[in-house]
Every structure is written in structure tokens, then in C-alpha cells.
PDB file of N, CA and C in Angstrom:
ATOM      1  N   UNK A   1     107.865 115.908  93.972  1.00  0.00           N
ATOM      2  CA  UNK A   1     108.864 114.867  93.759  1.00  0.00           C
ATOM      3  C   UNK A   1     108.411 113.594  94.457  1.00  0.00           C
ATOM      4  N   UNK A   2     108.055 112.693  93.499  1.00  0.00           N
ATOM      5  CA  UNK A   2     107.744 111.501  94.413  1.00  0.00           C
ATOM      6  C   UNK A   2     109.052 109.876  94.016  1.00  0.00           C
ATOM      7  N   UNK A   3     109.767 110.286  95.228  1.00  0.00           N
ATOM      8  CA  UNK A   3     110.723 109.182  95.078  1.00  0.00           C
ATOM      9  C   UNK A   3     110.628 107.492  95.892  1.00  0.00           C
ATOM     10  N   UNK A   4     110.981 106.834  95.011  1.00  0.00           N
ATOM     11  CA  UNK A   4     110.464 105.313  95.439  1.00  0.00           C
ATOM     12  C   UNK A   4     111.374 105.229  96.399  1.00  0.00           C
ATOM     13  N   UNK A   5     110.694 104.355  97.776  1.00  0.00           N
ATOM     14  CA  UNK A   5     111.689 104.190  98.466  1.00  0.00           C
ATOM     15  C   UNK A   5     112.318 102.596  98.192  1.00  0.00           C
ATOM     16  N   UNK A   6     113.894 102.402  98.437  1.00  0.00           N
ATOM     17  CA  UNK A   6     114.438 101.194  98.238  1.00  0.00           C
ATOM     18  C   UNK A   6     113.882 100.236  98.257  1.00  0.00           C
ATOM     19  N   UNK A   7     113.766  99.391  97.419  1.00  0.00           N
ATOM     20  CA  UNK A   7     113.534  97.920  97.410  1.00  0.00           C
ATOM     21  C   UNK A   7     114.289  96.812  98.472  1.00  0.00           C
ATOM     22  N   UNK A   8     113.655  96.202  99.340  1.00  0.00           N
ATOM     23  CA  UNK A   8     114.511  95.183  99.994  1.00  0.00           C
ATOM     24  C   UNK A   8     113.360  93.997 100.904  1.00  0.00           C
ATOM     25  N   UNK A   9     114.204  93.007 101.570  1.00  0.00           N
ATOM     26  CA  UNK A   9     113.270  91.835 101.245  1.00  0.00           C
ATOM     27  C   UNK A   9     113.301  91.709 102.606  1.00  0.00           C
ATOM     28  N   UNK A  10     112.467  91.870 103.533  1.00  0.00           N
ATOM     29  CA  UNK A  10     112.125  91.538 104.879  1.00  0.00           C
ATOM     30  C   UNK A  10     111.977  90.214 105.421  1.00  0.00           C
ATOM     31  N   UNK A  11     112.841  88.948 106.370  1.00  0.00           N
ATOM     32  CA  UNK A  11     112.842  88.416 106.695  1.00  0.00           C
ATOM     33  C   UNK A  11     112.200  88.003 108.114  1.00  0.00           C
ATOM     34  N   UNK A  12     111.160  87.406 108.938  1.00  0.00           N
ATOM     35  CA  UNK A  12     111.403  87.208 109.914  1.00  0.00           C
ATOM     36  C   UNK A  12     112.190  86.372 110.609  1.00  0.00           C
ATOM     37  N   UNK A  13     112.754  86.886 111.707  1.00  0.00           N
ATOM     38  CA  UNK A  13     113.692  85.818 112.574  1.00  0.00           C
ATOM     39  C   UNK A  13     112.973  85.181 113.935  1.00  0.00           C
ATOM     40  N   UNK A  14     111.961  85.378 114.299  1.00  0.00           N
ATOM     41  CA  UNK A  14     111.265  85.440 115.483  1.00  0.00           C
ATOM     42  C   UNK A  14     111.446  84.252 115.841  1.00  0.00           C
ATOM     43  N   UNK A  15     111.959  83.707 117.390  1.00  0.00           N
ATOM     44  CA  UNK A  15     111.633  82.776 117.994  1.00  0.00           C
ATOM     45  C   UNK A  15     110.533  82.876 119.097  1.00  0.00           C
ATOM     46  N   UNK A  16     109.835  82.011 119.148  1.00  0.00           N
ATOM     47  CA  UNK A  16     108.418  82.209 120.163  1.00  0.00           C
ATOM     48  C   UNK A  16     108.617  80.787 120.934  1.00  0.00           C
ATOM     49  N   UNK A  17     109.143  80.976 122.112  1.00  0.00           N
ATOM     50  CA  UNK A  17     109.579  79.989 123.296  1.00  0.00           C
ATOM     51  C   UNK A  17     107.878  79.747 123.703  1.00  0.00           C
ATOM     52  N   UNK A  18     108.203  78.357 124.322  1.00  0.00           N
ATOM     53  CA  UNK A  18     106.694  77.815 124.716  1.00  0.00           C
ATOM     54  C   UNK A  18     106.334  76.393 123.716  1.00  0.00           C
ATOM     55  N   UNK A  19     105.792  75.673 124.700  1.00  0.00           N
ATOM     56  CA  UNK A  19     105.516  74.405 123.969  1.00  0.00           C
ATOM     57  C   UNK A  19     103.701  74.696 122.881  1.00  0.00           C
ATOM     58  N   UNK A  20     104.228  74.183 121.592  1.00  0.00           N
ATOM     59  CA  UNK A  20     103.408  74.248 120.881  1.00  0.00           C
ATOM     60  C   UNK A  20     103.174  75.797 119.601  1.00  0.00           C
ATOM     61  N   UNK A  21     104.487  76.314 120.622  1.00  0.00           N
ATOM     62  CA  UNK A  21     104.067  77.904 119.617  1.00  0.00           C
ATOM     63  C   UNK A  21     105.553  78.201 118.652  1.00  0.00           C
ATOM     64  N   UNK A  22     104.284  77.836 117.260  1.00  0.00           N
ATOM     65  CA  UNK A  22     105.310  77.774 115.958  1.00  0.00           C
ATOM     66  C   UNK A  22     105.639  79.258 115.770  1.00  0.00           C
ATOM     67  N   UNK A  23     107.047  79.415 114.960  1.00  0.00           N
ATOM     68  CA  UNK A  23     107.980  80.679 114.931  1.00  0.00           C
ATOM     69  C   UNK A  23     108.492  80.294 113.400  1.00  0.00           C
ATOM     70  N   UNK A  24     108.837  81.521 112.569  1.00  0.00           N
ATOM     71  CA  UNK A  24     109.499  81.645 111.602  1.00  0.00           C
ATOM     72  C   UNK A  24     110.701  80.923 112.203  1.00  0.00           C
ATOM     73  N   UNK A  25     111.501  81.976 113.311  1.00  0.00           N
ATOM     74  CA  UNK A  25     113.293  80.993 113.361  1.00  0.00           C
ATOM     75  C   UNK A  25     113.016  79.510 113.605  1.00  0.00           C
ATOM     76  N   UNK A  26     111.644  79.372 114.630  1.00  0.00           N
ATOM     77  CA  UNK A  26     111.903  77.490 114.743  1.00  0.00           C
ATOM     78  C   UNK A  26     110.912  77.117 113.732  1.00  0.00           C
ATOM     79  N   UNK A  27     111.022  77.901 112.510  1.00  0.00           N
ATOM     80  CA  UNK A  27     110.821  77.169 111.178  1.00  0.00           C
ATOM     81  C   UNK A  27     111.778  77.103 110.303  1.00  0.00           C
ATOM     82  N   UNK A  28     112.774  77.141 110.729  1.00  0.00           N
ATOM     83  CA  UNK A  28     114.168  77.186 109.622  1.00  0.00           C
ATOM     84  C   UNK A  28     114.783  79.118 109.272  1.00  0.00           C
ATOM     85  N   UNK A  29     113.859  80.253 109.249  1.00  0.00           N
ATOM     86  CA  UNK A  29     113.826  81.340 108.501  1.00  0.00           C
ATOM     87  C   UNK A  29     115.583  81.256 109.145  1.00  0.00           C
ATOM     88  N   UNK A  30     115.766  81.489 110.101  1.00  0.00           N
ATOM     89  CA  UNK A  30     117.978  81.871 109.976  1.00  0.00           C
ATOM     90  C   UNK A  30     118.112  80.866 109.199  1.00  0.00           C
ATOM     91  N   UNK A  31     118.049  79.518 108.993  1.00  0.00           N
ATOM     92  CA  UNK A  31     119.008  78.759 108.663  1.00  0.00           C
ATOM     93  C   UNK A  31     118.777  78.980 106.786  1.00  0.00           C
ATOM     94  N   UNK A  32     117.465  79.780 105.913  1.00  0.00           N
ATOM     95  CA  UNK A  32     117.645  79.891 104.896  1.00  0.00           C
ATOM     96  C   UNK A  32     117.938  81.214 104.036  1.00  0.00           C
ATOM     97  N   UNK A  33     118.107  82.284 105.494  1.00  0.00           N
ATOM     98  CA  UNK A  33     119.065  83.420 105.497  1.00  0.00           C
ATOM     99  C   UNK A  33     120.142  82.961 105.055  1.00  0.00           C
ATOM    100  N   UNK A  34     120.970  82.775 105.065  1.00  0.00           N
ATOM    101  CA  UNK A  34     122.690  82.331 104.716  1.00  0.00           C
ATOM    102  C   UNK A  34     122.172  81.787 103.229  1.00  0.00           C
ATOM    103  N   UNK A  35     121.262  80.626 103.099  1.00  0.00           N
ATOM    104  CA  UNK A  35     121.482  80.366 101.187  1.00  0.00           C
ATOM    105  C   UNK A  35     120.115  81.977 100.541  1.00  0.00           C
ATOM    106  N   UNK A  36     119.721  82.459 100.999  1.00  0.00           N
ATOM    107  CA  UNK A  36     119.122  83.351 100.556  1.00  0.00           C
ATOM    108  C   UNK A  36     120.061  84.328 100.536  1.00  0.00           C
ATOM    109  N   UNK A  37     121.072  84.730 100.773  1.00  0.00           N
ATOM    110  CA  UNK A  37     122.139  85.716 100.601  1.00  0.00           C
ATOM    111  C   UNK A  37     123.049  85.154  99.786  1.00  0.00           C
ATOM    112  N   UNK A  38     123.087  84.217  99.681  1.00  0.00           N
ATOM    113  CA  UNK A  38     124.155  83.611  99.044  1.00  0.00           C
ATOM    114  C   UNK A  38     123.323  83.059  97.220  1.00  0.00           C
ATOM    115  N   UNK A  39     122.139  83.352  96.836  1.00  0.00           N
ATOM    116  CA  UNK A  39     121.312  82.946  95.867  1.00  0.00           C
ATOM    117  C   UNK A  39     121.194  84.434  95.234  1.00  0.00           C
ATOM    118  N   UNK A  40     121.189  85.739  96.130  1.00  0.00           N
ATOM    119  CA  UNK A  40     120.580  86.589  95.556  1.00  0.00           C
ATOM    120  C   UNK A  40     121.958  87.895  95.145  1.00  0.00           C
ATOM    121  N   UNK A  41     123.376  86.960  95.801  1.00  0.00           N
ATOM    122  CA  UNK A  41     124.641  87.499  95.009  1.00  0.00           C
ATOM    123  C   UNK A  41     124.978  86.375  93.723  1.00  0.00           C
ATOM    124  N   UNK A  42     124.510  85.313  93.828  1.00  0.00           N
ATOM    125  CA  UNK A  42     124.888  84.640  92.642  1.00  0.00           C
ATOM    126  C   UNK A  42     124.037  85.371  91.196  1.00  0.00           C
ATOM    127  N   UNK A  43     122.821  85.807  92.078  1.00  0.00           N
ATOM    128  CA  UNK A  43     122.132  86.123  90.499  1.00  0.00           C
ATOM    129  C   UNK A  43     122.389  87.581  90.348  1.00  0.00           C
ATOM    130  N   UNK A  44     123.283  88.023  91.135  1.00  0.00           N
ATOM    131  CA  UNK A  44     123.756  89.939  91.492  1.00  0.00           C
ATOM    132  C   UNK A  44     122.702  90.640  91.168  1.00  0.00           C
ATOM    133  N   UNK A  45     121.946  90.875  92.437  1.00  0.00           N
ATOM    134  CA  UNK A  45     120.596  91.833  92.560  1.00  0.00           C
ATOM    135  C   UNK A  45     121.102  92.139  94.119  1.00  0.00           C
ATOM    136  N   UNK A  46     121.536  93.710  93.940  1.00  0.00           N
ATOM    137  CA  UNK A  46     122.008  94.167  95.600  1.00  0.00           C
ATOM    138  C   UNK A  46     120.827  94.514  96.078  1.00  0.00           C
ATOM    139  N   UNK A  47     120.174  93.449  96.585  1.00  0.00           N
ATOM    140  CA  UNK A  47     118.619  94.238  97.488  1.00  0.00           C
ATOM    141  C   UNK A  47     118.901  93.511  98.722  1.00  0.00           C
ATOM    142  N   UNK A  48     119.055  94.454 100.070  1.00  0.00           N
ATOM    143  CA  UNK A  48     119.154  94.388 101.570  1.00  0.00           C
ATOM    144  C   UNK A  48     118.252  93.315 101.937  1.00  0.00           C
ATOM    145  N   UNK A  49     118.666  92.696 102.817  1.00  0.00           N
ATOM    146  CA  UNK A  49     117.827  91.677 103.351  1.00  0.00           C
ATOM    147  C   UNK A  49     117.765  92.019 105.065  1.00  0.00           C
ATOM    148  N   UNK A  50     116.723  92.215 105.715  1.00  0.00           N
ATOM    149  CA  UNK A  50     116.063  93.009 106.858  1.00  0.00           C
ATOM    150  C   UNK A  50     115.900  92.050 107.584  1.00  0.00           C
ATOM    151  N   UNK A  51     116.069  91.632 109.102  1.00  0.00           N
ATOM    152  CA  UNK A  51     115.705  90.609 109.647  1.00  0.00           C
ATOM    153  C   UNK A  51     114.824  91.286 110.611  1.00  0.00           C
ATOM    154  N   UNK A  52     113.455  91.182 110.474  1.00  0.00           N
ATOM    155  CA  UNK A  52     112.631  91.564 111.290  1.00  0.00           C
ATOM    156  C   UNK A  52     111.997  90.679 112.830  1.00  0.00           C
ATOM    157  N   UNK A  53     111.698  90.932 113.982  1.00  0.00           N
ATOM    158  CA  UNK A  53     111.041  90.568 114.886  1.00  0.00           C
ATOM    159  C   UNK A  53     109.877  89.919 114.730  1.00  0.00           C
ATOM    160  N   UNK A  54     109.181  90.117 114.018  1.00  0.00           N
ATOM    161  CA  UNK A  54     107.775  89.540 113.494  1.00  0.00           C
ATOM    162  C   UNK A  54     106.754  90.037 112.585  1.00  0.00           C
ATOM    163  N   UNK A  55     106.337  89.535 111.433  1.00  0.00           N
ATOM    164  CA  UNK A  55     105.660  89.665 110.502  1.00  0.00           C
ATOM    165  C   UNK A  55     104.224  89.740 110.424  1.00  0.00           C
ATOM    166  N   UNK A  56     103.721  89.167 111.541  1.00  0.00           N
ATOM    167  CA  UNK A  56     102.591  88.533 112.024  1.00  0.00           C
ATOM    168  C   UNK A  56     102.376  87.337 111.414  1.00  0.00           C
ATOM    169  N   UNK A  57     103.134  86.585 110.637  1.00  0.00           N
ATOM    170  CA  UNK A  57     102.371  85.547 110.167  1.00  0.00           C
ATOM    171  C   UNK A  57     103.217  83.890 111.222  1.00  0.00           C
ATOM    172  N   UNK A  58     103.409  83.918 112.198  1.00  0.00           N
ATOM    173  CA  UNK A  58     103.919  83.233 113.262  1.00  0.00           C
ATOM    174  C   UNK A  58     103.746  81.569 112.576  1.00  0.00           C
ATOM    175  N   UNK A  59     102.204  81.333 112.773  1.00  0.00           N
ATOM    176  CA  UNK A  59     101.967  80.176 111.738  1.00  0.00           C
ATOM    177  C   UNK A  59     101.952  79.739 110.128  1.00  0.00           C
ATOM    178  N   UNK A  60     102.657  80.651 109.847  1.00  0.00           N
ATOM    179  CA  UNK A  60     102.656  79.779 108.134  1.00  0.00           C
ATOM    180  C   UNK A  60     104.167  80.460 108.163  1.00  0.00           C
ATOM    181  N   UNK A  61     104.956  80.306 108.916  1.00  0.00           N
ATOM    182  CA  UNK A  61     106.421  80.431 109.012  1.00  0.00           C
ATOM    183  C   UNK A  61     107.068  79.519 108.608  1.00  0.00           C
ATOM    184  N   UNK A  62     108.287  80.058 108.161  1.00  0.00           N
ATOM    185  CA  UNK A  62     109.053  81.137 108.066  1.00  0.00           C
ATOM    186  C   UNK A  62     108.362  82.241 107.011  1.00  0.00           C
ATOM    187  N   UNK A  63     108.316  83.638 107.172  1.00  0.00           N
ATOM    188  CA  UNK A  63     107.940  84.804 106.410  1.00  0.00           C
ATOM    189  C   UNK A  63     108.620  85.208 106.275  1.00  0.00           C
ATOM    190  N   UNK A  64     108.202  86.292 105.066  1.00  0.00           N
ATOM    191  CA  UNK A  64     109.508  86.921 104.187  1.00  0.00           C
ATOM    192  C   UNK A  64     108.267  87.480 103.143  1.00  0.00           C
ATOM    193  N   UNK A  65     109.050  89.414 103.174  1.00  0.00           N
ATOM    194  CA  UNK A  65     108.235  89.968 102.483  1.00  0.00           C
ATOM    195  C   UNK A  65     108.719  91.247 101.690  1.00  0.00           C
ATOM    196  N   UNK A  66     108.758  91.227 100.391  1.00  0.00           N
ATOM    197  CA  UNK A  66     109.385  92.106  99.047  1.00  0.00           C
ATOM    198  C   UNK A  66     108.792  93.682  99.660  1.00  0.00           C
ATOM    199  N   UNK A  67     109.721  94.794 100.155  1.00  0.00           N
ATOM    200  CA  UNK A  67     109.239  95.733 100.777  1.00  0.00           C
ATOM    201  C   UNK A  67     109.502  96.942 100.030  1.00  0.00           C
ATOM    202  N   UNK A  68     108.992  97.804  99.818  1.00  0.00           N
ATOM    203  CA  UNK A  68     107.538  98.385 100.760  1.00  0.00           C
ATOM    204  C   UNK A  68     106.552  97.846  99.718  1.00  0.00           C
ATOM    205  N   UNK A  69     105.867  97.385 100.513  1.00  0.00           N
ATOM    206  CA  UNK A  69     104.654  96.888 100.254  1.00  0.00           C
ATOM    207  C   UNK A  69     104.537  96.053  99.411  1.00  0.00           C
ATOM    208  N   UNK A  70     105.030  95.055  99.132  1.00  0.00           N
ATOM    209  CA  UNK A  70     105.168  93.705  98.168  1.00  0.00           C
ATOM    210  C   UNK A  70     104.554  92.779  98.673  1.00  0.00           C
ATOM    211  N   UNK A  71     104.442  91.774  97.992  1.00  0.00           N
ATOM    212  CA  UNK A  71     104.474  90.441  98.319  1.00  0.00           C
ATOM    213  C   UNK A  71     104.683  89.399  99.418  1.00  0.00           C
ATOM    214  N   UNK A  72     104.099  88.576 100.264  1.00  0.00           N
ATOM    215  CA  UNK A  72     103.929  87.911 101.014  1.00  0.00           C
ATOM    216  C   UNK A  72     104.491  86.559 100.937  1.00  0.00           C
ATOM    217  N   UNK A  73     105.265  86.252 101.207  1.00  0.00           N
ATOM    218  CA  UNK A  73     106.023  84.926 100.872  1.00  0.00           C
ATOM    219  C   UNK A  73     105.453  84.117 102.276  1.00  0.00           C
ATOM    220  N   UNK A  74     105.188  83.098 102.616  1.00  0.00           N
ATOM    221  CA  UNK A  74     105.183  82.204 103.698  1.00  0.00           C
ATOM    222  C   UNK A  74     105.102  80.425 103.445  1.00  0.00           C
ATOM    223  N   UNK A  75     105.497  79.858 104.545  1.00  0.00           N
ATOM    224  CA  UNK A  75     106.136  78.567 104.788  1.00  0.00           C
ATOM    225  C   UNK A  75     107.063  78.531 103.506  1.00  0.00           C
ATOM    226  N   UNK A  76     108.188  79.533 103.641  1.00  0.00           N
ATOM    227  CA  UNK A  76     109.154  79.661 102.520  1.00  0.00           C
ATOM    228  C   UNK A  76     110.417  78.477 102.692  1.00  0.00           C
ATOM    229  N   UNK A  77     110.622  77.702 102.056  1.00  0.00           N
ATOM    230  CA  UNK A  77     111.535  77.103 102.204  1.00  0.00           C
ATOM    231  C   UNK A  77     112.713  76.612 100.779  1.00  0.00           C
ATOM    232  N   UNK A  78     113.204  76.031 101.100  1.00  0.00           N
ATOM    233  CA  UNK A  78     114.617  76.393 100.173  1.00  0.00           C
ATOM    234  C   UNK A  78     114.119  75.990  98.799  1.00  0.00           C
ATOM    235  N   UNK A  79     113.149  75.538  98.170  1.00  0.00           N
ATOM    236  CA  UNK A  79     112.731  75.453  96.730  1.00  0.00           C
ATOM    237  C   UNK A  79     111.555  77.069  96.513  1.00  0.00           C
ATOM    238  N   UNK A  80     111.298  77.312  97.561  1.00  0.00           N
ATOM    239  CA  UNK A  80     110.694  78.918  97.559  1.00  0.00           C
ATOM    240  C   UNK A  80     111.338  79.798  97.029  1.00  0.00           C
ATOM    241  N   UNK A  81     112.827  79.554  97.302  1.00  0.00           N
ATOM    242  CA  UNK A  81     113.827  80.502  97.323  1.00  0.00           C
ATOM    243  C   UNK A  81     113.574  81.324  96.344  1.00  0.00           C
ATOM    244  N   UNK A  82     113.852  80.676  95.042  1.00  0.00           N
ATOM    245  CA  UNK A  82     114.288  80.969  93.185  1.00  0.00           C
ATOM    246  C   UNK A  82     112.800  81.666  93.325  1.00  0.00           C
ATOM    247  N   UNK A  83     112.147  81.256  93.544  1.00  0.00           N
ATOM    248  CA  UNK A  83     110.399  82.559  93.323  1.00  0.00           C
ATOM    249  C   UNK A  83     110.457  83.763  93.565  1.00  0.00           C
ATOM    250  N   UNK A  84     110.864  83.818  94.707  1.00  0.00           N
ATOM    251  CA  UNK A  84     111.395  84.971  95.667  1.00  0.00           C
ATOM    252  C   UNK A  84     112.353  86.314  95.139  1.00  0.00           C
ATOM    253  N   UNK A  85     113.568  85.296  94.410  1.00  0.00           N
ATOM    254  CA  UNK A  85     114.262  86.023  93.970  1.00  0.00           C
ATOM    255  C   UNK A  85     113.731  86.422  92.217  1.00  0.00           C
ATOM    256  N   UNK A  86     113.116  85.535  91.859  1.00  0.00           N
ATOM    257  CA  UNK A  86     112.233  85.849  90.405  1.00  0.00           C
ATOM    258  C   UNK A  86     111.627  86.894  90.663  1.00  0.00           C
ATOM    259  N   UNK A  87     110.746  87.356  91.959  1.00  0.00           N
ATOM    260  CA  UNK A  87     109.903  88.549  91.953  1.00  0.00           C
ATOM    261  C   UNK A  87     110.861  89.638  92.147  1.00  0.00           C
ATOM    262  N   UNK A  88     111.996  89.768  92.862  1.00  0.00           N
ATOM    263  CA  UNK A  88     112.632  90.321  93.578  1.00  0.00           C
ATOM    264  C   UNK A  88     112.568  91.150  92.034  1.00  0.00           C
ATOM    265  N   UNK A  89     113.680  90.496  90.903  1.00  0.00           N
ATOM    266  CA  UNK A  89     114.153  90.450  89.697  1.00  0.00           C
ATOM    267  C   UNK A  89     112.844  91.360  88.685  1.00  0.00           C
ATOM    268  N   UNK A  90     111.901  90.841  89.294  1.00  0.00           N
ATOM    269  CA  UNK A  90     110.563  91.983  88.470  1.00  0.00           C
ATOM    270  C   UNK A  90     110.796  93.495  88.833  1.00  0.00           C
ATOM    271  N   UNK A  91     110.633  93.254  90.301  1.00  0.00           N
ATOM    272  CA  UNK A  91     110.509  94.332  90.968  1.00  0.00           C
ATOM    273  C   UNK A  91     111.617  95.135  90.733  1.00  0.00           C
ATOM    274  N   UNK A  92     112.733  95.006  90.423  1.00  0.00           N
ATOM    275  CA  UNK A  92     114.198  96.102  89.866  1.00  0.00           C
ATOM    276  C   UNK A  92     113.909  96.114  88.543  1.00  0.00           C
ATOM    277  N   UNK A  93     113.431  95.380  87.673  1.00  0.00           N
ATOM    278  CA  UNK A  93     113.272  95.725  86.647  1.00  0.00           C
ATOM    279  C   UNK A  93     111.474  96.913  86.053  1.00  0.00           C
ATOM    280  N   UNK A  94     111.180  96.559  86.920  1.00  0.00           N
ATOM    281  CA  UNK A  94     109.452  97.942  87.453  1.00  0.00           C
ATOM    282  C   UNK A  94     110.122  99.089  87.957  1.00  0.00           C
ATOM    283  N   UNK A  95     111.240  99.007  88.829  1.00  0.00           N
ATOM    284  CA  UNK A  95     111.609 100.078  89.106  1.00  0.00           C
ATOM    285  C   UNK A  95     112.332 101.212  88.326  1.00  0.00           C
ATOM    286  N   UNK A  96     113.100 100.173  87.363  1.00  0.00           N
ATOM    287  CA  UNK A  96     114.229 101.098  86.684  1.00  0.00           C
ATOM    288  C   UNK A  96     113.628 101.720  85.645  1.00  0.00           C
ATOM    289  N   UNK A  97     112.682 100.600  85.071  1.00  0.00           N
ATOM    290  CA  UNK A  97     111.288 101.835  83.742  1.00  0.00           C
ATOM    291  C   UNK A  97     110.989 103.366  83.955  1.00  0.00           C
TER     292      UNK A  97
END
């Protein structure tokens, strides 16, 4: 029996204190949590959104990544969004085939 595990979209939230050291959160990633939840009930696709500690990608932040094992989103910002949720939208529709 090989069952897929859930689809859902991994966010980082990481702040990294210190002068000079860029972070997903002090790249906006919370502040496009709230319209990224609010984009991905308008287009009604119930996929969990995960706020992770760190992605590793610190510099091309904010990250965000279609899980398990998807896609790499980075320096995502609010015209990123609709892409995001376009793949999201593949990916439930790959799944349900």
C-alpha cells in the first residue's frame, strides 16, 4: 500500500536578529501569511499552511515550499502569490488522478 502523504505548503517564519542578517520574517514571510490564507480560501483548495523555523534559504527570503517534496518558491512576494497557488491547484489535481 503506498499512500501519498498530504499535500501542504511550508512557510518560513524565521527571524535572524543581528545587523546585516537577512530572514524570511524580516522579509515580509508573516506579513504575506494572512493574504496567503486568505487567497488560497478564496480559490477553496484546503491545503495546511506550516510555519516552519527555517528552510535554509535565509537569503532569497521569504521561502515557501509545496510539501513533500515540491517546489521551491523564494523572494516570494505578494504578486508570487497566484503562482504558488496555481501549482498548489496542479498538485490536487496530480493527486486526485
Amino acid at each position: 500500500m503506498n499512500a501519498q502523504r498530504p499535500l501542504r505548503l511550508v512557510i518560513c517564519v524565521n527571524e535572524r536578529l543581528g545587523a546585516g542578517q537577512r530572514s524570511c520574517a524580516g522579509s515580509g514571510s508573516r506579513l504575506l501569511l494572512s493574504e496567503l490564507q486568505q487567497r488560497l480560501s478564496d480559490a477553496a483548495l484546503d491545503v495546511p499552511i506550516v510555519e516552519r523555523e527555517c528552510l535554509g534559504r535565509c537569503a532569497e527570503g521569504p521561502a515557501m515550499r509545496i510539501a513533500p517534496g515540491g517546489e521551491f518558491f523564494t523572494e516570494v512576494n505578494d504578486s508570487t502569490l497566484e503562482t504558488i497557488i496555481d501549482r498548489l491547484r496542479q498538485q490536487l489535481t496530480t493527486q486526485s488522478d
